[in-house]
Protein backbone atom coordinates (compact mmCIF):
# COMPACT_ATOMS: atom_id res chain seq x y z
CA UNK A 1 0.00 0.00 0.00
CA UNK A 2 1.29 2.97 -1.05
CA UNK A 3 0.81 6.66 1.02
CA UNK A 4 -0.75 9.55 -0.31
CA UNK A 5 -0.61 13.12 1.27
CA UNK A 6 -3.72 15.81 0.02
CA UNK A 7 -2.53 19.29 -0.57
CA UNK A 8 -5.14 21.91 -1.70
CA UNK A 9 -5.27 25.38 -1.71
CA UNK A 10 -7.32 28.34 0.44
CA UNK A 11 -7.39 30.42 -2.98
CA UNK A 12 -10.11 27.92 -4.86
CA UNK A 13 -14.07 28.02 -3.70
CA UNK A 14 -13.81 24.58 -2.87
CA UNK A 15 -10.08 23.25 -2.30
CA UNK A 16 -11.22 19.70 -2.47
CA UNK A 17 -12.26 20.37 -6.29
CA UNK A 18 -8.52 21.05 -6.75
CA UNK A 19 -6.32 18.47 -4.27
CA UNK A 20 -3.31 17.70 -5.20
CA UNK A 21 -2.55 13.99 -4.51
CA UNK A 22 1.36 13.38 -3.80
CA UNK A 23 2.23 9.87 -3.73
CA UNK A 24 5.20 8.82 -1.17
CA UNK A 25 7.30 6.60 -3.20
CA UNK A 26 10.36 6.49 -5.26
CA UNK A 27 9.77 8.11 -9.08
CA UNK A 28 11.40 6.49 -11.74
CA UNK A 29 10.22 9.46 -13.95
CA UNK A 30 11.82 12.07 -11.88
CA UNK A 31 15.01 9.52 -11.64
CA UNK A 32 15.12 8.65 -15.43
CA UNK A 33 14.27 12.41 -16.76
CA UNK A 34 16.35 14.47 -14.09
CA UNK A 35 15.22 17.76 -14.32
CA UNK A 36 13.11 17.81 -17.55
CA UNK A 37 10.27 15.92 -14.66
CA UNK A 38 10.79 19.07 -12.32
CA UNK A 39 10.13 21.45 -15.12
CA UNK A 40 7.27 18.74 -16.43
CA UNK A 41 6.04 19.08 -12.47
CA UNK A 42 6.17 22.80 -12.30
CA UNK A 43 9.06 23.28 -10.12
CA UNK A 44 11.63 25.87 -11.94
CA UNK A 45 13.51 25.86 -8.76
CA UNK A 46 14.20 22.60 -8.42
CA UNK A 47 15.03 22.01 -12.00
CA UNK A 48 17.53 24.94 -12.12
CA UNK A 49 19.08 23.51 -8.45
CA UNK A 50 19.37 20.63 -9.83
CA UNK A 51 21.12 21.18 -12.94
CA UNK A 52 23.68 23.06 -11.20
CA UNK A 53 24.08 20.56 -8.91
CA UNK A 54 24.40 17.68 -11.15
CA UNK A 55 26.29 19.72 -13.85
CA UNK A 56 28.90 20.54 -10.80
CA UNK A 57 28.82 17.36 -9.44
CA UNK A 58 29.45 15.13 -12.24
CA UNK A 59 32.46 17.78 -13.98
CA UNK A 60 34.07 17.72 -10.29
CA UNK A 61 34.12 14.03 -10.54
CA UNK A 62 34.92 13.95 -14.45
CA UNK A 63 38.04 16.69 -13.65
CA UNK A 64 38.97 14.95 -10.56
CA UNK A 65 38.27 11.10 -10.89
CA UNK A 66 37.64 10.26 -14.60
CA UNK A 67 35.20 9.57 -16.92
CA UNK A 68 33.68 6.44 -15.23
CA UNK A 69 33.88 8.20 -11.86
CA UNK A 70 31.64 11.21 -13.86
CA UNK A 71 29.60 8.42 -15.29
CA UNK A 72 28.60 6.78 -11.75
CA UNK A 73 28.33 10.38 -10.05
CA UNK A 74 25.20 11.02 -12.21
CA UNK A 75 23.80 7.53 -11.74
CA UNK A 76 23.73 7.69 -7.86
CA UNK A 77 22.61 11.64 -8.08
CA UNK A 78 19.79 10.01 -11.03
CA UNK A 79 18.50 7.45 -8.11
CA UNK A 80 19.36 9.81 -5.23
CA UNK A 81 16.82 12.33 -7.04
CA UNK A 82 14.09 9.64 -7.72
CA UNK A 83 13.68 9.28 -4.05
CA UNK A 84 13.75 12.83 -3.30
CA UNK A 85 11.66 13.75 -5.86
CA UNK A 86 8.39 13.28 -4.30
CA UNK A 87 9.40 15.48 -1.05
CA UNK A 88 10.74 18.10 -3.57
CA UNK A 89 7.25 18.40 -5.14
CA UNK A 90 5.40 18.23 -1.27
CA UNK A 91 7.83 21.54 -0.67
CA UNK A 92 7.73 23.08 -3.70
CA UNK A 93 3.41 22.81 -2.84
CA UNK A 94 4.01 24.05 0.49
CA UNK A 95 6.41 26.89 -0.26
CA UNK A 96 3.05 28.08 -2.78
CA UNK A 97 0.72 27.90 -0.01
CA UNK A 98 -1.05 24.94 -0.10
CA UNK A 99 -1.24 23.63 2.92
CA UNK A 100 -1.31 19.28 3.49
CA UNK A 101 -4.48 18.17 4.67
CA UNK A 102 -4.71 14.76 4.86
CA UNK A 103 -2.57 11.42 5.11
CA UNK A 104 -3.96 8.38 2.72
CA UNK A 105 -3.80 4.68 2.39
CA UNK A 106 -3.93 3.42 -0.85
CA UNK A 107 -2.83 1.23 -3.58
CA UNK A 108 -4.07 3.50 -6.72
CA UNK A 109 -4.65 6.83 -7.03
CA UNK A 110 -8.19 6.45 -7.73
CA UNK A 111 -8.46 4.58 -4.01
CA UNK A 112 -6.95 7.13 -2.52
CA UNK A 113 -9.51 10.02 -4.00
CA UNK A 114 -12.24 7.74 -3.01
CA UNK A 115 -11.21 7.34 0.67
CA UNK A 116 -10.19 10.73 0.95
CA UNK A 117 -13.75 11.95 -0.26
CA UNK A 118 -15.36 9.42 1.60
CA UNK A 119 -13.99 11.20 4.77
CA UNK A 120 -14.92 14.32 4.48
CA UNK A 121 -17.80 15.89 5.90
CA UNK A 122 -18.45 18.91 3.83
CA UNK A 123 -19.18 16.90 0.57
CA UNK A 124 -22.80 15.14 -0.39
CA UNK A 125 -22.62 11.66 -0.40
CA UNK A 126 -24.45 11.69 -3.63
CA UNK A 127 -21.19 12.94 -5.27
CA UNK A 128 -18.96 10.36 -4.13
CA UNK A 129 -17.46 8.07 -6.46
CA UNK A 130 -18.60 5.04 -6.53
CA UNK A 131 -16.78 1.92 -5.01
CA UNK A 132 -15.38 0.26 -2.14
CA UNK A 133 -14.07 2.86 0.11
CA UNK A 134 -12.75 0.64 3.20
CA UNK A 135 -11.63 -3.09 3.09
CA UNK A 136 -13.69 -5.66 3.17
CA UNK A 137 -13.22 -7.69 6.13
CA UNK A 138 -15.32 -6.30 8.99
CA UNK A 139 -14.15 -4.54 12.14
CA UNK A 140 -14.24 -6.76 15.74
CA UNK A 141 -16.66 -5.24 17.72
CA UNK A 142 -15.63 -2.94 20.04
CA UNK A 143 -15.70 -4.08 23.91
CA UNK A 144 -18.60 -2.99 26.48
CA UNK A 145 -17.85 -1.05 29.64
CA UNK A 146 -16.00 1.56 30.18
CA UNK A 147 -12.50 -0.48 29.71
CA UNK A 148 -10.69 -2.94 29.73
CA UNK A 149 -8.13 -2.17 32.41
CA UNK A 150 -6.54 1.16 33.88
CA UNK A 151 -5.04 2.37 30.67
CA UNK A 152 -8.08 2.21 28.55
CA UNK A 153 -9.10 4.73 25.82
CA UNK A 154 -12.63 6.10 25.67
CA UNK A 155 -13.38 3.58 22.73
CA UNK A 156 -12.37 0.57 25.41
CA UNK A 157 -9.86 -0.61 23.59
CA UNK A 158 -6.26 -0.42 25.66
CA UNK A 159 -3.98 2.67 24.34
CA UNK A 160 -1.46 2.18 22.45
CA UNK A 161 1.58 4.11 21.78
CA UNK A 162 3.84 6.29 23.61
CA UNK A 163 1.79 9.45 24.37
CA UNK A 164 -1.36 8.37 24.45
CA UNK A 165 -4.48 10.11 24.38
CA UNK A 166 -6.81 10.42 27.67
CA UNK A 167 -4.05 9.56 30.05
CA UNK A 168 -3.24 11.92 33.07
């Protein structure tokens, strides 16, 4: 399962309309095509920080090292950038003002739109897509009382984690 982070924006009627969905994962686009997919993605920064970075890095290691030492330099900086290129694009949205709203689950884009849209209460539910928007296997039902033991969360279920909620 891949994670998805929703960006949108204060300056559209509805931000939802417009999310951006950023996908947490390594690109092979951005790693194959370098700074032609940060120009493709709309971030002239990072394509012109990039080419001077590679350009420096891989003529320092061409003047210094040799041509197969150049040749490796751009294939690490090539994968370095295909896993960076996905938090480039979260702070090149952030550094325009959208702001991250939510944190999604999901194998496929579509998926995540669906569960994202699913959870929100401002939007009809006769405008949702259609579709499975949680798995399928059923929830265990939750436990009477008012808990389980002393460190019990309001749900009954025991906390878990290390500040949890509802503990004083």
């Amino acid at each position: 399962m891949a994670v998805w982070t929703v960006w949108e924006h204060e300056k559209f009627d509805d931000p939802a309309f417009k999310a951006h969905f950023v996908r947490d994962a390594f690109s092979w686009w951005a790693s194959i095509l370098g700074p032609l997919w940060a120009l493709l993605q709309g971030m002239p920064l990072v394509f012109v920080a990039f080419t001077i970075l590679e350009m420096g890095l891989i003529g320092l290691a061409q003047v210094t090292l040799g041509e197969e030492a150049a040749m490796w330099a751009w294939l690490l900086f090539s994968i370095w950038f295909g896993f960076e290129a996905r938090a480039l694009k979260r702070w090149a949205l952030a550094r325009r003002g959208w702001t991250m709203t939510a944190v999604v689950k999901a194998k496929r884009l579509e998926q995540a739109e669906r569960r994202y849209f699913a959870g929100r209460d401002d939007i009809p539910p006769d405008i949702l897509p259609s579709g499975p928007t949680t798995p399928s296997a059923p929830l265990p039902p939750a436990p009477s009382g008012p808990g389980t033991g002393p460190a019990a969360g309001p749900w009954g279920a025991p906390i878990i984690g290390v500040m949890p909620e509802g503990v004083r």
